[in-house]
PDB file of N, CA and C in Angstrom:
ATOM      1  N   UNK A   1      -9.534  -0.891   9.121  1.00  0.00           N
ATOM      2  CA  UNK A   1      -8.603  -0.460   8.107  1.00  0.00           C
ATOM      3  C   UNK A   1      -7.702   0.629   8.693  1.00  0.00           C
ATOM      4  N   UNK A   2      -6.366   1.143   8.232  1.00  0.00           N
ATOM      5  CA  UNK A   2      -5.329   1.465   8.787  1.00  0.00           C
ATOM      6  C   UNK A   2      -5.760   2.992   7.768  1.00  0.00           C
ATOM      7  N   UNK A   3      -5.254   4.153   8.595  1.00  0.00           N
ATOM      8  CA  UNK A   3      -4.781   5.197   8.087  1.00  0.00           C
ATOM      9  C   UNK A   3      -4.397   5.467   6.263  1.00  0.00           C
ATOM     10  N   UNK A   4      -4.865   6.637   5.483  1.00  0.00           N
ATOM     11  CA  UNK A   4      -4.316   6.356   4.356  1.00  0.00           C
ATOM     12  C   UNK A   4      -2.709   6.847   4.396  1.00  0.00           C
ATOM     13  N   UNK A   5      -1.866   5.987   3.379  1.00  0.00           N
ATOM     14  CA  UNK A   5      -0.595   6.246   2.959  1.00  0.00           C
ATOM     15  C   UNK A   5      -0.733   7.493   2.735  1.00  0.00           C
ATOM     16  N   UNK A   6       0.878   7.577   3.084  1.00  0.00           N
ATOM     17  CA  UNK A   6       1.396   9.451   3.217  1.00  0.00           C
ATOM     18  C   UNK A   6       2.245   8.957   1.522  1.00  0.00           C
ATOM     19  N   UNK A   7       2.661  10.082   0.967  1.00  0.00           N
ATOM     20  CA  UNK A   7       3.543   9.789  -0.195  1.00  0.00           C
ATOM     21  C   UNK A   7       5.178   9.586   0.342  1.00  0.00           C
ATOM     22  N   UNK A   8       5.964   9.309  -0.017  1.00  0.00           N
ATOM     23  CA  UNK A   8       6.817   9.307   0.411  1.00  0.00           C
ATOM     24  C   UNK A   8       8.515  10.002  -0.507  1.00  0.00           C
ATOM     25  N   UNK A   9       7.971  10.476  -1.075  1.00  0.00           N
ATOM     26  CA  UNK A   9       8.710  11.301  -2.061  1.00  0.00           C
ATOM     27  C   UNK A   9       7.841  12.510  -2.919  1.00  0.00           C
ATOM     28  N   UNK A  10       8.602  13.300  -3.198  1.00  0.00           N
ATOM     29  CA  UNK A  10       7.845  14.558  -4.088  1.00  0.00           C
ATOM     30  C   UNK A  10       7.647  13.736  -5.543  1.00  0.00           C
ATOM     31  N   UNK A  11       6.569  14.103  -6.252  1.00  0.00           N
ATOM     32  CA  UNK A  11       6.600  13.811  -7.561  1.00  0.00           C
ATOM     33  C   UNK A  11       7.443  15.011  -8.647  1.00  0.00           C
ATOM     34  N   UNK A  12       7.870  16.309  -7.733  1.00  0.00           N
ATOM     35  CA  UNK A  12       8.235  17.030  -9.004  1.00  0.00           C
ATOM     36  C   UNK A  12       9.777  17.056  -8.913  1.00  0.00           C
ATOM     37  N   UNK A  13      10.232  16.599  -7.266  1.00  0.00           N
ATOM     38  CA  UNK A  13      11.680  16.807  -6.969  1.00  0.00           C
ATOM     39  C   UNK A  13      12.351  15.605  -6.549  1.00  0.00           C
ATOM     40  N   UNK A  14      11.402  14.916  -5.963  1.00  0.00           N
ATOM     41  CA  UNK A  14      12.225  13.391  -5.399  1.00  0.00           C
ATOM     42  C   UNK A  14      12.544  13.769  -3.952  1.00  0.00           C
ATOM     43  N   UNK A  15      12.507  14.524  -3.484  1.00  0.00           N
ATOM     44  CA  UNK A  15      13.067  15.202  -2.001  1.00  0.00           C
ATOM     45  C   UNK A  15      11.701  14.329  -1.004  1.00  0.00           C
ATOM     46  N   UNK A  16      11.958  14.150   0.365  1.00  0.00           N
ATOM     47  CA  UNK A  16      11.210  13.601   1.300  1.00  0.00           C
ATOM     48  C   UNK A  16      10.931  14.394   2.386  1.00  0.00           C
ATOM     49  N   UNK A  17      10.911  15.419   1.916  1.00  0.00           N
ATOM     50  CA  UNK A  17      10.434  16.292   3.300  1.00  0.00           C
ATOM     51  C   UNK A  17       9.319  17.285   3.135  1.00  0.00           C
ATOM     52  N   UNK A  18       8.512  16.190   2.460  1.00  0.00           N
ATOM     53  CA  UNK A  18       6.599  16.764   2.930  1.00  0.00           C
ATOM     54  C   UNK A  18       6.112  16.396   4.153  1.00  0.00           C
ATOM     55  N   UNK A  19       5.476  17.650   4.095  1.00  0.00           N
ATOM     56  CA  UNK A  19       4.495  17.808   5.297  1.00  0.00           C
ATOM     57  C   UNK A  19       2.889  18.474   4.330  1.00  0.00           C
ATOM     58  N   UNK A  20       1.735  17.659   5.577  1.00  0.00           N
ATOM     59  CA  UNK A  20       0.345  18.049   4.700  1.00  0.00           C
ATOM     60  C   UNK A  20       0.457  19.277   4.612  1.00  0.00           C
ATOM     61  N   UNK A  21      -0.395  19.653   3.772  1.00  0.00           N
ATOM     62  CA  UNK A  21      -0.892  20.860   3.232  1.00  0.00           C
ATOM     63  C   UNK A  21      -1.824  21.342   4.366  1.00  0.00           C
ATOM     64  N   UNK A  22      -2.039  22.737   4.064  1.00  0.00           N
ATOM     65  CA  UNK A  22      -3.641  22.771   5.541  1.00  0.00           C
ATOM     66  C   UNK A  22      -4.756  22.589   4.322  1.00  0.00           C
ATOM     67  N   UNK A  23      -4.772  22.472   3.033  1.00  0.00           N
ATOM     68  CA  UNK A  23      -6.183  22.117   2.167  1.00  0.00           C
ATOM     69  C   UNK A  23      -6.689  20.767   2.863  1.00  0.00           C
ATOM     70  N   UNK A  24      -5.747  19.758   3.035  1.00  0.00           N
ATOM     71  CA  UNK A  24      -6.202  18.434   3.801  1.00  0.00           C
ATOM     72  C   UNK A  24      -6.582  17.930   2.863  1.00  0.00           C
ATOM     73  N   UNK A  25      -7.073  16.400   2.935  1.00  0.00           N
ATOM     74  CA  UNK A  25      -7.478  15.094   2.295  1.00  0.00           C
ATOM     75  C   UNK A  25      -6.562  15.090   0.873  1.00  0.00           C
ATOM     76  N   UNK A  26      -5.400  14.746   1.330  1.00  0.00           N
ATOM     77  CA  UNK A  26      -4.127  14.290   0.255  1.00  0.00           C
ATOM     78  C   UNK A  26      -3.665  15.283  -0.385  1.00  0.00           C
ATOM     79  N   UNK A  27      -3.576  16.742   0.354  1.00  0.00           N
ATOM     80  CA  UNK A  27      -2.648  18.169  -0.024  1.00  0.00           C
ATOM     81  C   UNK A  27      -1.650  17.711   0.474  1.00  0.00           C
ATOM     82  N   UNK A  28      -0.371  18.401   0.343  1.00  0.00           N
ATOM     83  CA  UNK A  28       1.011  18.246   0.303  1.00  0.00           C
ATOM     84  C   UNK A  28       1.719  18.869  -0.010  1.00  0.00           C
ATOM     85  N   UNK A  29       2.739  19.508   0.832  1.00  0.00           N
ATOM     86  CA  UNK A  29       4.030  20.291   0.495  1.00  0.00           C
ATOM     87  C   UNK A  29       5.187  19.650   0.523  1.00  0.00           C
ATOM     88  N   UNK A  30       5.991  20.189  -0.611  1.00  0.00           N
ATOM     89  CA  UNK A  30       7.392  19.499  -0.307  1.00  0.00           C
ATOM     90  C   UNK A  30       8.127  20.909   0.326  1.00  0.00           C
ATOM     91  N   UNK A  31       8.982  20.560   0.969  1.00  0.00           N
ATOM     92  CA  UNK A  31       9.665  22.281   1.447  1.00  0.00           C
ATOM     93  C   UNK A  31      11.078  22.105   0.480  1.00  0.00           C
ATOM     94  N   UNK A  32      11.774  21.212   0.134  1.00  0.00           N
ATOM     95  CA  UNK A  32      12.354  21.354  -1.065  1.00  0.00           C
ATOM     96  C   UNK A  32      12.418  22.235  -2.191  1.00  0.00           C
ATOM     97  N   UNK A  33      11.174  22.067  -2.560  1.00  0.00           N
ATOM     98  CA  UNK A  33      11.053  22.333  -4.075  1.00  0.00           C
ATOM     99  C   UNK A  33       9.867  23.769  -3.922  1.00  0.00           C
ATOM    100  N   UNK A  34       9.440  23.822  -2.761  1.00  0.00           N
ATOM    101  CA  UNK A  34       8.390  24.723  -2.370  1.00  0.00           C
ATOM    102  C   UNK A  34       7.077  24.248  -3.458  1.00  0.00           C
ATOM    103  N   UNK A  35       6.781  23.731  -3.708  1.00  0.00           N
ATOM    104  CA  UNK A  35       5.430  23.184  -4.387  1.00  0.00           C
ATOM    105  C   UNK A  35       4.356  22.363  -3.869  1.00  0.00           C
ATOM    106  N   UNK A  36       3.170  22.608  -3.921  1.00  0.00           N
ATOM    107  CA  UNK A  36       1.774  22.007  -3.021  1.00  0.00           C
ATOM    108  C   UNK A  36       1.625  21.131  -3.995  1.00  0.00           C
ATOM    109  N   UNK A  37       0.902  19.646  -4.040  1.00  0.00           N
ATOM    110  CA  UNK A  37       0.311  18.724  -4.556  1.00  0.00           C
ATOM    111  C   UNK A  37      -0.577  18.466  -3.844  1.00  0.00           C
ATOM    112  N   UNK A  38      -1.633  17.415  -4.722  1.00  0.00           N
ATOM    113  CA  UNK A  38      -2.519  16.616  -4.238  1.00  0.00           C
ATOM    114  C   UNK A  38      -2.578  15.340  -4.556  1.00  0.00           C
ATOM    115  N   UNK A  39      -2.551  14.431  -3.834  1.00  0.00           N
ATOM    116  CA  UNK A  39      -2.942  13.080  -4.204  1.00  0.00           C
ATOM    117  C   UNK A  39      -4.394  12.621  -4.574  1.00  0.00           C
ATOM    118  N   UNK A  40      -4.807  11.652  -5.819  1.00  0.00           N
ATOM    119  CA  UNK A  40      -6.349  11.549  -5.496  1.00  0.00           C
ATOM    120  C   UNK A  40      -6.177   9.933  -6.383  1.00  0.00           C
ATOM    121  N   UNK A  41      -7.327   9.534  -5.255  1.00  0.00           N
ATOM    122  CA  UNK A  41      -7.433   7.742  -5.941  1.00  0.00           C
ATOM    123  C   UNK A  41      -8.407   8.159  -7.221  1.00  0.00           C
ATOM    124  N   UNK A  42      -8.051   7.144  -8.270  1.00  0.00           N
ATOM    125  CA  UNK A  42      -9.151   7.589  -9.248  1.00  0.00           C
ATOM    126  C   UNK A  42      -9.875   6.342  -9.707  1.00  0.00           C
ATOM    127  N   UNK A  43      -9.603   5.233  -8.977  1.00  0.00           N
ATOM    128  CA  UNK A  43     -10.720   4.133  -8.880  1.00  0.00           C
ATOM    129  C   UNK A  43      -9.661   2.402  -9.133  1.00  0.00           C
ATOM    130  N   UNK A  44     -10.546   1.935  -8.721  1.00  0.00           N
ATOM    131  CA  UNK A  44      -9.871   0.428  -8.816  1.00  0.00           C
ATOM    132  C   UNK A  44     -10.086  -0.006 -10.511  1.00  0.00           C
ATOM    133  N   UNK A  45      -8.896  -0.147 -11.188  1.00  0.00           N
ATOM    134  CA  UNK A  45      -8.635  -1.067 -12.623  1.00  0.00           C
ATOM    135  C   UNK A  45      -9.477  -2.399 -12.981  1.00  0.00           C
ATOM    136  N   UNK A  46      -9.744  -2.626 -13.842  1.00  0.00           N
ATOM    137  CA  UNK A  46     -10.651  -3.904 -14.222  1.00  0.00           C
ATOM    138  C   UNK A  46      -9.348  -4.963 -14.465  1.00  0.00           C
ATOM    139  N   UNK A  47     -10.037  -6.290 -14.058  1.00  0.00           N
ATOM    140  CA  UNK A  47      -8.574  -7.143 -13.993  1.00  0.00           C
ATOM    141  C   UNK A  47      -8.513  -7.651 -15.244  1.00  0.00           C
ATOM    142  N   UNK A  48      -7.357  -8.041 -15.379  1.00  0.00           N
ATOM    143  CA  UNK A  48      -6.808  -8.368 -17.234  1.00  0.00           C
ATOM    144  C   UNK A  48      -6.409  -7.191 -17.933  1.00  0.00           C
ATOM    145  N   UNK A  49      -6.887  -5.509 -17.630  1.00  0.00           N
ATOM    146  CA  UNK A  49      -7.425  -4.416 -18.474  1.00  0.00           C
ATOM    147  C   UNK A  49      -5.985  -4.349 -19.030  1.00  0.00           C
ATOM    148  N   UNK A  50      -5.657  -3.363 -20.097  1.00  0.00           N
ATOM    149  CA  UNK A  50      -4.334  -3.494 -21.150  1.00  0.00           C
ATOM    150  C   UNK A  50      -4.358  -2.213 -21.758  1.00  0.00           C
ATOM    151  N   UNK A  51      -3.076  -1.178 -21.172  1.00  0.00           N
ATOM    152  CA  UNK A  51      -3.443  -0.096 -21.576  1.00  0.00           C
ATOM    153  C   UNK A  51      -3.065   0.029 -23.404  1.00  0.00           C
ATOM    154  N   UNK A  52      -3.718   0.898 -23.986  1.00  0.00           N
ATOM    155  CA  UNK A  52      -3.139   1.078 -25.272  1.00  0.00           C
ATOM    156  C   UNK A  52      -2.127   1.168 -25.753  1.00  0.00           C
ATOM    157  N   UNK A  53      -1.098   1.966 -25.024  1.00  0.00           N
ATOM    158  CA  UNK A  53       0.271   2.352 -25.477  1.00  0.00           C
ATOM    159  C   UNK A  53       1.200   0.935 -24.891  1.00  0.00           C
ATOM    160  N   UNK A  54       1.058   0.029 -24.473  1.00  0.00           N
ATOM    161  CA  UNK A  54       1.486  -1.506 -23.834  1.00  0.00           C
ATOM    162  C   UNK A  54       1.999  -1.640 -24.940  1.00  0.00           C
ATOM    163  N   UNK A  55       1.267  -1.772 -26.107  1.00  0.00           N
ATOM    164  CA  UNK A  55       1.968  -2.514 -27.306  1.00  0.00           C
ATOM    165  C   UNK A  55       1.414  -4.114 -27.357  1.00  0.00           C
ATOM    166  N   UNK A  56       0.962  -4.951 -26.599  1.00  0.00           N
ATOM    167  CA  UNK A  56       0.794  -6.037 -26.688  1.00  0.00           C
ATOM    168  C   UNK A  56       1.587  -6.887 -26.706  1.00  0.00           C
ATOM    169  N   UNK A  57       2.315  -6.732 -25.979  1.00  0.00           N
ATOM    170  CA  UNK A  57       3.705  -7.762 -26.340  1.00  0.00           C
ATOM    171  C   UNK A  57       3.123  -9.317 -25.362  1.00  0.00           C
ATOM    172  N   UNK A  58       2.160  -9.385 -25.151  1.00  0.00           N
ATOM    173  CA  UNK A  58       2.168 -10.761 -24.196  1.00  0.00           C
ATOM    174  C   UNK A  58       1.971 -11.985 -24.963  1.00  0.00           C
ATOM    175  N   UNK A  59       3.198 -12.542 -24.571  1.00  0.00           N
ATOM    176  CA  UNK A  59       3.144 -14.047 -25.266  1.00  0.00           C
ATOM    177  C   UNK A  59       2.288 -15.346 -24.532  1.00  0.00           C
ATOM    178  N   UNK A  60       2.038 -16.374 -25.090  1.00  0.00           N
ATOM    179  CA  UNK A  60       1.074 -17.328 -25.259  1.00  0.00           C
ATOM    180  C   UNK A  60       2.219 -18.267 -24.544  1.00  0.00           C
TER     181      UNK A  60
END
């Protein structure tokens, strides 16, 4: 398996010029916006699953 994905945009600015954090395992600075993030997986989705706010619109 390959390296994990880097983000590739800020989530608070849109700017592309992060570099890791020294916290490590998915810290992140943007120098833009000067703000640290973290990325974190929070698990694989059940297939079919349907979030609440969807509305249900799926037709037959």
């Amino acid at each position: 398996m390959s390296e994990r994905a880097a983000p590739f945009h800020c989530p608070y600015c849109g700017e592309e010029d992060l570099r890791p954090n020294e916290r490590g395992h998915g810290a992140w600075e943007c120098a833009a916006c000067n703000r640290a993030f973290q990325l974190k997986f929070l698990g694989l989705l059940a297939r079919g699953f349907q979030r609440a706010d969807d509305g249900g619109d799926e037709q037959s």
